[in-house]
PDB file of N, CA and C in Angstrom:
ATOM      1  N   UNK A   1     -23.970 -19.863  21.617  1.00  0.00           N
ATOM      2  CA  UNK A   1     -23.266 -20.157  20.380  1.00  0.00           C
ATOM      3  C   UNK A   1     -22.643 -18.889  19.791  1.00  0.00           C
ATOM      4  N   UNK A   2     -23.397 -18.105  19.572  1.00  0.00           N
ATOM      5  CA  UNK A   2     -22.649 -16.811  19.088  1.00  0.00           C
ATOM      6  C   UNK A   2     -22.070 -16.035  20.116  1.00  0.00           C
ATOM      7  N   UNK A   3     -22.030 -15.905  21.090  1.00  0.00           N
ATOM      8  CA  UNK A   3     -20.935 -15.370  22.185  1.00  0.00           C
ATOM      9  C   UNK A   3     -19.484 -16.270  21.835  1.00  0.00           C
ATOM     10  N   UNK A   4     -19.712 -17.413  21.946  1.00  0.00           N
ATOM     11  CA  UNK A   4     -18.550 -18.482  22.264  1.00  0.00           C
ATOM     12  C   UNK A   4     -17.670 -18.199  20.315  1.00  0.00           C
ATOM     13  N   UNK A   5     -18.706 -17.798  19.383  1.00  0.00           N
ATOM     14  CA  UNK A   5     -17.859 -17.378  18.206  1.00  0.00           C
ATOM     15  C   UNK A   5     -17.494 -16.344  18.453  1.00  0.00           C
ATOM     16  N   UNK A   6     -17.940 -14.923  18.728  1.00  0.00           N
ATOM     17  CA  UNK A   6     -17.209 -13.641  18.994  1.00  0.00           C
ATOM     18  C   UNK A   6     -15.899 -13.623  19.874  1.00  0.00           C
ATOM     19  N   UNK A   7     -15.731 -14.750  20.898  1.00  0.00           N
ATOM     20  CA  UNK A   7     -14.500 -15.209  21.541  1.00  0.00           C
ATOM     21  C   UNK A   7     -13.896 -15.068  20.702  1.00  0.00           C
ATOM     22  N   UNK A   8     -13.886 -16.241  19.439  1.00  0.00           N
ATOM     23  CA  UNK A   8     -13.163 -16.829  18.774  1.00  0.00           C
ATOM     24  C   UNK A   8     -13.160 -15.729  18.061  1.00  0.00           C
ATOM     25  N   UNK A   9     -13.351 -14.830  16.997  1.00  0.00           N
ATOM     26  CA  UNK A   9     -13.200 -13.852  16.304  1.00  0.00           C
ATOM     27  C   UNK A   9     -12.370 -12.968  17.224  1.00  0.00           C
ATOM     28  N   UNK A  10     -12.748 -12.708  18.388  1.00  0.00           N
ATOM     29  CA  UNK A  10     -11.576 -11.652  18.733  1.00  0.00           C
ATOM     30  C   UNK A  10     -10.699 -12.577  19.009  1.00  0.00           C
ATOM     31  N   UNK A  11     -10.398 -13.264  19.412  1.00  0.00           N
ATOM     32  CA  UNK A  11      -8.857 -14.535  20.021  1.00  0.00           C
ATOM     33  C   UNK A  11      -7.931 -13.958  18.662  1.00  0.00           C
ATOM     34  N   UNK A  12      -9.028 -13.838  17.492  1.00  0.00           N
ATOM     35  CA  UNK A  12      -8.164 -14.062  16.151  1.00  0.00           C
ATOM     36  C   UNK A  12      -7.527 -12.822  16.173  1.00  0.00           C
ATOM     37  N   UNK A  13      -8.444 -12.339  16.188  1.00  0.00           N
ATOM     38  CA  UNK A  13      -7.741 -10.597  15.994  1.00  0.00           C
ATOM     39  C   UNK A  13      -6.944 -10.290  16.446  1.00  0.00           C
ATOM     40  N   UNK A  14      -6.416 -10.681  18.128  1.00  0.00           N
ATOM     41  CA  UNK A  14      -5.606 -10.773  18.749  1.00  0.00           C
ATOM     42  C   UNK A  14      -4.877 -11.393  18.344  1.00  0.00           C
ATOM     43  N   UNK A  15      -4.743 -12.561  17.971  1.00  0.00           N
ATOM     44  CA  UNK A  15      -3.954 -12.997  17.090  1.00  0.00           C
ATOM     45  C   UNK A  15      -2.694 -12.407  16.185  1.00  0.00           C
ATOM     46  N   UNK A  16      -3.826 -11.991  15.366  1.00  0.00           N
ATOM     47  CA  UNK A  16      -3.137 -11.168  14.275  1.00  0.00           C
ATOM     48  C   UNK A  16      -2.482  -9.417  14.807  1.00  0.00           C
ATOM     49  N   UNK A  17      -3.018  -9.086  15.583  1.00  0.00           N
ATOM     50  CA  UNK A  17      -2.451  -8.252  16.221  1.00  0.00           C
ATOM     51  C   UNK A  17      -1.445  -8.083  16.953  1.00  0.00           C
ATOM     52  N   UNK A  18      -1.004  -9.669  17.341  1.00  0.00           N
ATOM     53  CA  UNK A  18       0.314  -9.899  17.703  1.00  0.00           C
ATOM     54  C   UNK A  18       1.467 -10.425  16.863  1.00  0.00           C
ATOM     55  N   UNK A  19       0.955 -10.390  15.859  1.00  0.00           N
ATOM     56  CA  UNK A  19       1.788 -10.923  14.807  1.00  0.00           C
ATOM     57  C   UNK A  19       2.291  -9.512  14.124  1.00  0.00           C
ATOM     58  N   UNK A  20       1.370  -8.700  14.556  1.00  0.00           N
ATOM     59  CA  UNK A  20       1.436  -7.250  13.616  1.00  0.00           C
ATOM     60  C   UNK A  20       2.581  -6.727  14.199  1.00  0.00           C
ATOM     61  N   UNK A  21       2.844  -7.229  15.825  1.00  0.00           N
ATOM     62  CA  UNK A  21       3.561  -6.295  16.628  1.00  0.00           C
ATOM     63  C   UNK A  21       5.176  -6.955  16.223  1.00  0.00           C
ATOM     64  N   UNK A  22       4.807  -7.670  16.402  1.00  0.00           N
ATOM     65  CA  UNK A  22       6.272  -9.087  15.460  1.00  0.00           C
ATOM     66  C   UNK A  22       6.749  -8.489  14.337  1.00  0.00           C
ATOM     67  N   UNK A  23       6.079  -8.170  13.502  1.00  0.00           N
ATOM     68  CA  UNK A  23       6.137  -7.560  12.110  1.00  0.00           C
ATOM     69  C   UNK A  23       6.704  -6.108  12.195  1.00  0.00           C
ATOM     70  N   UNK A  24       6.442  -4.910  13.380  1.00  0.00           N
ATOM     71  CA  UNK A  24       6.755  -4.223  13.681  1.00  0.00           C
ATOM     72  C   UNK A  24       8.129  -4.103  14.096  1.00  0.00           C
ATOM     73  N   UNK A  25       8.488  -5.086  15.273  1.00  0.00           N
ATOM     74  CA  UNK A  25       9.989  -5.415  15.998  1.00  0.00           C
ATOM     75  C   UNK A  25      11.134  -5.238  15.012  1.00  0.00           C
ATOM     76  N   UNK A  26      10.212  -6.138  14.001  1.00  0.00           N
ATOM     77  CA  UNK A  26      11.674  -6.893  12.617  1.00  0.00           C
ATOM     78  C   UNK A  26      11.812  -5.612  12.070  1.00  0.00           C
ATOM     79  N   UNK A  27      10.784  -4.822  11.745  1.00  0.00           N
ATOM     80  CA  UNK A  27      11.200  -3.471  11.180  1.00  0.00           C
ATOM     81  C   UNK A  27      12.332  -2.632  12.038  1.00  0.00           C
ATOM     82  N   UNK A  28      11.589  -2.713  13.244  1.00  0.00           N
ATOM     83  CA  UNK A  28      12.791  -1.954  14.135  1.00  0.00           C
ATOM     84  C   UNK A  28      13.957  -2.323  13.994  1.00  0.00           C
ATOM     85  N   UNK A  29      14.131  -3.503  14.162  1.00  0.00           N
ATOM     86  CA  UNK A  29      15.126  -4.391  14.308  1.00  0.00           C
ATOM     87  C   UNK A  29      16.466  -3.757  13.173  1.00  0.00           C
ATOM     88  N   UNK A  30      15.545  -3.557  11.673  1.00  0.00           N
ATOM     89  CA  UNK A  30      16.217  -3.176  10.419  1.00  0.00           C
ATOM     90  C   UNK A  30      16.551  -1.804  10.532  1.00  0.00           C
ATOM     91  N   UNK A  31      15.666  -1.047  11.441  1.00  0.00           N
ATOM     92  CA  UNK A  31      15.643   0.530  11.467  1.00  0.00           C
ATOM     93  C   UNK A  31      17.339   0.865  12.632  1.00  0.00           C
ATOM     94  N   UNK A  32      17.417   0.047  13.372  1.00  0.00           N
ATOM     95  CA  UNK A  32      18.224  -0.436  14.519  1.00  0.00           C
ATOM     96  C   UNK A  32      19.733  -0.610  13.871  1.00  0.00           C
ATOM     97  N   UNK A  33      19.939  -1.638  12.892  1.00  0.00           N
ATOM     98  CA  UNK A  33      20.709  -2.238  12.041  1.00  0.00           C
ATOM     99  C   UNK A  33      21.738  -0.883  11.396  1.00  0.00           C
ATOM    100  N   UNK A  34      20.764  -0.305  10.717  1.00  0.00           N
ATOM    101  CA  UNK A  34      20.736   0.737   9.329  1.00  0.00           C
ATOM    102  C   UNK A  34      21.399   2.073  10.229  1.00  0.00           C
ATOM    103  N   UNK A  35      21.166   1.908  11.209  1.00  0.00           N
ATOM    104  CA  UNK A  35      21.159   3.637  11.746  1.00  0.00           C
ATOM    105  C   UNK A  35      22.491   3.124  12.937  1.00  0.00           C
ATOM    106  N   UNK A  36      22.960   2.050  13.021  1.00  0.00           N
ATOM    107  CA  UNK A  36      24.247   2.018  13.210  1.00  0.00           C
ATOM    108  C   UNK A  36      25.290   1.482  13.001  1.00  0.00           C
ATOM    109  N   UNK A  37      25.176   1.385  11.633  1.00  0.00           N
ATOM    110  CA  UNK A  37      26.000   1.255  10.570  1.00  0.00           C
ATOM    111  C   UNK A  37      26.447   2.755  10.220  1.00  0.00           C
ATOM    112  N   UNK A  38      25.244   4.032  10.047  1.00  0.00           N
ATOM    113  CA  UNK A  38      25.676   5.268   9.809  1.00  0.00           C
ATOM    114  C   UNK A  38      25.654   6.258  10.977  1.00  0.00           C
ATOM    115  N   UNK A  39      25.459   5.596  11.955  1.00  0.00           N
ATOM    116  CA  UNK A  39      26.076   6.822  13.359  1.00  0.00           C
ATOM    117  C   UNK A  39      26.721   6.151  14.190  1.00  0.00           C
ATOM    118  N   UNK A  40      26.800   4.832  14.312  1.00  0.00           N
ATOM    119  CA  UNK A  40      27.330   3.903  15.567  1.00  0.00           C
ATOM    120  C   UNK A  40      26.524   3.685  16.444  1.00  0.00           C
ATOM    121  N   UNK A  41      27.094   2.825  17.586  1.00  0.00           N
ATOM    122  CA  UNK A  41      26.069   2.000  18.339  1.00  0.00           C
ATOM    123  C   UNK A  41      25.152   3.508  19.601  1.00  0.00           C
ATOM    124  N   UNK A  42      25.994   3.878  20.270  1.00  0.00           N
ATOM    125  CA  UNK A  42      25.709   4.622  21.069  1.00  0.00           C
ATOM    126  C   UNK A  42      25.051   5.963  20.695  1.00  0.00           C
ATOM    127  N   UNK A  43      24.161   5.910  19.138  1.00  0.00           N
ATOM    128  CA  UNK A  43      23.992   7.127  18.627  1.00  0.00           C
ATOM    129  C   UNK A  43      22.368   7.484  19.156  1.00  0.00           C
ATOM    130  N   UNK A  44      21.725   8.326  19.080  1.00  0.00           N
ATOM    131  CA  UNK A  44      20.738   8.360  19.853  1.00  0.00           C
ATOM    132  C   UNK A  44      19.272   7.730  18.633  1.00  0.00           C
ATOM    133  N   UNK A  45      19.798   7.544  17.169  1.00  0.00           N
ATOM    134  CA  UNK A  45      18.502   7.228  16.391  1.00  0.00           C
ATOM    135  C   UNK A  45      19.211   5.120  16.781  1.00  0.00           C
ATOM    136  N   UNK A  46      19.822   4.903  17.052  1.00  0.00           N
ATOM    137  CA  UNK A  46      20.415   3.471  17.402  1.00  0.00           C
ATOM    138  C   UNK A  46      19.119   3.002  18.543  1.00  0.00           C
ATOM    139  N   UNK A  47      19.867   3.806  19.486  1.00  0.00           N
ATOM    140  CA  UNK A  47      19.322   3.515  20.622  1.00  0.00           C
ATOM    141  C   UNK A  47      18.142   3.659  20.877  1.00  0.00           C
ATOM    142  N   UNK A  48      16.927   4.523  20.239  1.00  0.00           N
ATOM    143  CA  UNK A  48      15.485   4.467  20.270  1.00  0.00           C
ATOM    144  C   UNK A  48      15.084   3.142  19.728  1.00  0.00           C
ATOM    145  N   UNK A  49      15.757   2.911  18.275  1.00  0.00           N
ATOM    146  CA  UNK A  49      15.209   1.505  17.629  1.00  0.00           C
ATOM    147  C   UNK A  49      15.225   0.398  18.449  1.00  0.00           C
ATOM    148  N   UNK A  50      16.503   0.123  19.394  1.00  0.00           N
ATOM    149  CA  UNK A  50      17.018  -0.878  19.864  1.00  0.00           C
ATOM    150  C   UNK A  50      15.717  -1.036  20.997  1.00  0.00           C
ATOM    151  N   UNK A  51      15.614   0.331  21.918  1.00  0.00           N
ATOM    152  CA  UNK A  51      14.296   0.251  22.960  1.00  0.00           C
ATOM    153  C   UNK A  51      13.186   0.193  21.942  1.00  0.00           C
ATOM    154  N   UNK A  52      12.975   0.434  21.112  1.00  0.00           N
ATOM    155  CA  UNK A  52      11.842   0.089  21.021  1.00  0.00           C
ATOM    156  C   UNK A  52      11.245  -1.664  20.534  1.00  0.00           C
ATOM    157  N   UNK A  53      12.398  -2.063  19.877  1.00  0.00           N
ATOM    158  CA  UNK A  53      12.801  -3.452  19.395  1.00  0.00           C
ATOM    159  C   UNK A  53      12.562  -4.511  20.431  1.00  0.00           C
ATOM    160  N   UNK A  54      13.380  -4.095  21.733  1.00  0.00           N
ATOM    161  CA  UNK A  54      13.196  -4.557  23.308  1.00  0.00           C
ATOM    162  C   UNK A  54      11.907  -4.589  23.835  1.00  0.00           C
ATOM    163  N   UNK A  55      11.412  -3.524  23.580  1.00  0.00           N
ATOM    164  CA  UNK A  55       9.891  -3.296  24.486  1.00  0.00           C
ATOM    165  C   UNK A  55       8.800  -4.252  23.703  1.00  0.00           C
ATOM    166  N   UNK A  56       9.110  -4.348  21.759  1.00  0.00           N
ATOM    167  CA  UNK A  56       8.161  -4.661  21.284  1.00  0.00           C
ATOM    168  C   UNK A  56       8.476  -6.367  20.820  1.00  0.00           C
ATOM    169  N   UNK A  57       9.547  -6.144  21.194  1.00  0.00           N
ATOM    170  CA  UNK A  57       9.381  -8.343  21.585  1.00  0.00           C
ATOM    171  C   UNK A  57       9.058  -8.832  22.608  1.00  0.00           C
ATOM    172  N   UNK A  58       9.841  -8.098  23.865  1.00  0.00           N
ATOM    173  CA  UNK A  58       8.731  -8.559  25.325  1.00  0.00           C
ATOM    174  C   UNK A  58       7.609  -8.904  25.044  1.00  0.00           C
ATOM    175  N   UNK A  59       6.685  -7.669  24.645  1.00  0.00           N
ATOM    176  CA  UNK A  59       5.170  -7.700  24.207  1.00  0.00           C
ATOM    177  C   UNK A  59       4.766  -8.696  23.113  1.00  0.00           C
ATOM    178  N   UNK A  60       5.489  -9.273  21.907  1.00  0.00           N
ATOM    179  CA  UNK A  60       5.323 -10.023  21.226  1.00  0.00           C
ATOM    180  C   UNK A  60       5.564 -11.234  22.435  1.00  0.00           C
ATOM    181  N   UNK A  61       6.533 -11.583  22.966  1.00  0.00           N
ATOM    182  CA  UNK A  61       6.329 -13.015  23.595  1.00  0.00           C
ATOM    183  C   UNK A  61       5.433 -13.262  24.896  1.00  0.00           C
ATOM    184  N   UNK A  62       5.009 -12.267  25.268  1.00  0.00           N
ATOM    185  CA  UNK A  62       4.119 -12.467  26.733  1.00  0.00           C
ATOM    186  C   UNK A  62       2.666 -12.675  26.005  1.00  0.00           C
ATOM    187  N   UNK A  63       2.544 -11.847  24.511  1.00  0.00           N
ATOM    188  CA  UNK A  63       1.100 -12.056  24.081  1.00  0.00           C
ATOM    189  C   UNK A  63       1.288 -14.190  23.208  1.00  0.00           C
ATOM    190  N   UNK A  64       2.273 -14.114  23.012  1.00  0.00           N
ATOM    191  CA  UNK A  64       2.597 -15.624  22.095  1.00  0.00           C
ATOM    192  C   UNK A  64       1.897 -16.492  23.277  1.00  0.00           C
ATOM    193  N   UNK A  65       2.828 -16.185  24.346  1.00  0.00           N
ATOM    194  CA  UNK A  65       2.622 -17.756  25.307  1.00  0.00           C
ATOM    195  C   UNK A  65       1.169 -17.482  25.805  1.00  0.00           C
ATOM    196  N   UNK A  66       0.577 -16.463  25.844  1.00  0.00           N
ATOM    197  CA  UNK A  66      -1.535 -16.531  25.852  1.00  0.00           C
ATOM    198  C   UNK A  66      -1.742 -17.658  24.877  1.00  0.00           C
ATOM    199  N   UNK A  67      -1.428 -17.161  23.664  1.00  0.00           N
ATOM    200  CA  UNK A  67      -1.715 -17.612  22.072  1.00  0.00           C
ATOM    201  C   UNK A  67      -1.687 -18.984  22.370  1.00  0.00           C
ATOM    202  N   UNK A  68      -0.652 -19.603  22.900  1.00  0.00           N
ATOM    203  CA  UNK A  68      -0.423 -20.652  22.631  1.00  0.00           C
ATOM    204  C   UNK A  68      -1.285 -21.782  23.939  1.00  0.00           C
ATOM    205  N   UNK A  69      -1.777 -20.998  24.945  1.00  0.00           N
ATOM    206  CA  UNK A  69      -2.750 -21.835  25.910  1.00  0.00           C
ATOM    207  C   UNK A  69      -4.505 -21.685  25.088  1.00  0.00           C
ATOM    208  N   UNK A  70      -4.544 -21.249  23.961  1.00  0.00           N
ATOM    209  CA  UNK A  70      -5.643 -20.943  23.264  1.00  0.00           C
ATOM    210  C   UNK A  70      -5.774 -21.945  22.163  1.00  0.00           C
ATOM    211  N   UNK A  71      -4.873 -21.642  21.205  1.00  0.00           N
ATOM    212  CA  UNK A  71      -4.346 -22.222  20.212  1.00  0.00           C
ATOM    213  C   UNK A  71      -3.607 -23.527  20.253  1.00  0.00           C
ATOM    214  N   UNK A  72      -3.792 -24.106  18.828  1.00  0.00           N
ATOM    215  CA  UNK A  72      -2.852 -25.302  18.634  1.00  0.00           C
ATOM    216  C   UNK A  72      -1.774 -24.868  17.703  1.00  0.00           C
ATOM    217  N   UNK A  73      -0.713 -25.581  18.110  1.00  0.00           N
ATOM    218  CA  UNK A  73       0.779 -25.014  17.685  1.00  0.00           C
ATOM    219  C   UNK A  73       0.516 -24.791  16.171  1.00  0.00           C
ATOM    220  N   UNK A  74      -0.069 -25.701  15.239  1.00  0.00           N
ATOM    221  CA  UNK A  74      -0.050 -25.670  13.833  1.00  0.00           C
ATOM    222  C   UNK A  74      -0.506 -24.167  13.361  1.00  0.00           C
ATOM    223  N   UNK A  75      -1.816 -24.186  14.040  1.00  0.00           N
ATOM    224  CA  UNK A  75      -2.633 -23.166  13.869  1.00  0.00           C
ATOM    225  C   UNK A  75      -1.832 -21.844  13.985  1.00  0.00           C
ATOM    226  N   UNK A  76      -1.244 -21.275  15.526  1.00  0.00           N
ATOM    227  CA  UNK A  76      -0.315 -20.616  15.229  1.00  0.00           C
ATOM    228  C   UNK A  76       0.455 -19.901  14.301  1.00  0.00           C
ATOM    229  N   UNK A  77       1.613 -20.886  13.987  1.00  0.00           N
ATOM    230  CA  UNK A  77       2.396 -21.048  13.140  1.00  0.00           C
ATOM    231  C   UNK A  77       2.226 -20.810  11.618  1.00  0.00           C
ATOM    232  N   UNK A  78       1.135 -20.963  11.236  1.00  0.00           N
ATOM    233  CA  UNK A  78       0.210 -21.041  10.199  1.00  0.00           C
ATOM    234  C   UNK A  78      -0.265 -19.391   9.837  1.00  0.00           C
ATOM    235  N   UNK A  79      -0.709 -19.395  11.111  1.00  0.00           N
ATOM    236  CA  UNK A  79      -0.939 -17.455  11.080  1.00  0.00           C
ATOM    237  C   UNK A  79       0.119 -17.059  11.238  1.00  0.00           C
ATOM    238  N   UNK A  80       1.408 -17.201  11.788  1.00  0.00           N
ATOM    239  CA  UNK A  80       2.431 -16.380  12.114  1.00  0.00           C
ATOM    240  C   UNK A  80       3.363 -15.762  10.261  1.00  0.00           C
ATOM    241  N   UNK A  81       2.658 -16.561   9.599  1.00  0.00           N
ATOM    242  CA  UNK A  81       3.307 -16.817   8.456  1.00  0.00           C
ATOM    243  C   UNK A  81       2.743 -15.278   7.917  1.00  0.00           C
ATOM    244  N   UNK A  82       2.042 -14.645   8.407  1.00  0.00           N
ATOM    245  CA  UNK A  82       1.005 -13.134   8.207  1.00  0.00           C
ATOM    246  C   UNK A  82       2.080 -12.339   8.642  1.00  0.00           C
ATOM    247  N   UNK A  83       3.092 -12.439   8.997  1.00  0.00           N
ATOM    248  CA  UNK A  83       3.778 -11.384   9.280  1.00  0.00           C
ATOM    249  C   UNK A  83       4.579 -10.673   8.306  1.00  0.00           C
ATOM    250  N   UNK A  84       4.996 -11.559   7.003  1.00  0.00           N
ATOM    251  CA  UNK A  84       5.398 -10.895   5.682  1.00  0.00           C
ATOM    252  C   UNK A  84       4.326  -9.912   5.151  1.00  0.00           C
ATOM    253  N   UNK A  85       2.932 -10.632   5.476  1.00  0.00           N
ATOM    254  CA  UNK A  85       2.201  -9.493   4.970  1.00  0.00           C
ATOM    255  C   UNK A  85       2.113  -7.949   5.816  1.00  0.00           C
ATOM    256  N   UNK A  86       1.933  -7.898   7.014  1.00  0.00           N
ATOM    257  CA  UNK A  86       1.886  -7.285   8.114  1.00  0.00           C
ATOM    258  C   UNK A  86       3.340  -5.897   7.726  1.00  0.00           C
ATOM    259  N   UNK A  87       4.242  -7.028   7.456  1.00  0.00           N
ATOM    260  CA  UNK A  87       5.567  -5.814   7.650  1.00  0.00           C
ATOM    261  C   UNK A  87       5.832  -5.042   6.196  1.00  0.00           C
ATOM    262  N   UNK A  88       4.992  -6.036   4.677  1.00  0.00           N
ATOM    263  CA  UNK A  88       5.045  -4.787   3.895  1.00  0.00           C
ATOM    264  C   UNK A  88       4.215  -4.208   4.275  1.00  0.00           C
ATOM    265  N   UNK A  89       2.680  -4.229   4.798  1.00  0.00           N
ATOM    266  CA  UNK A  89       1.848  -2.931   4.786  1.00  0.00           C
ATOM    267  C   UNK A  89       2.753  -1.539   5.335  1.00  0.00           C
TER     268      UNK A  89
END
């Protein structure tokens, strides 16, 4: 019984840890946006955001589709809603 909850406590964490990384992307995403508007696309603070934006949604969707052979869609979705909190911290 308490093994099969510590699953479940870390599943969560993981969880939320992938939501954190989501929360992260969108930042990039804005950091990405902002920095080529004032140097252009091919500028070198552009192009870190953009790889890193790339690398950190891959990783957001390869950890989702785990999530989702674990999880029920509601449930999910429900936590994903943690990512407003996640991206002001």
């Amino acid at each position: 019984m308490q093994k099969r909850r510590n699953k479940k406590v870390r599943e969560i964490f993981f969880l939320h840890a992938t939501i954190f990384i989501l929360a992260i992307s969108f930042v990039m995403s804005k950091l990405a946006a902002e920095s080529m508007s004032q140097y252009g696309l091919f500028s070198l603070p552009c192009m870190r955001s953009l790889f890193f934006y790339g690398i950190l949604t891959v990783i957001y969707a390869t950890a989702w589709q785990h999530h989702l052979e674990k999880f029920e869609l509601s449930f999910l979705y429900t936590n994903r809603s943690f990512y407003m909190i996640w991206s002001q911290i």
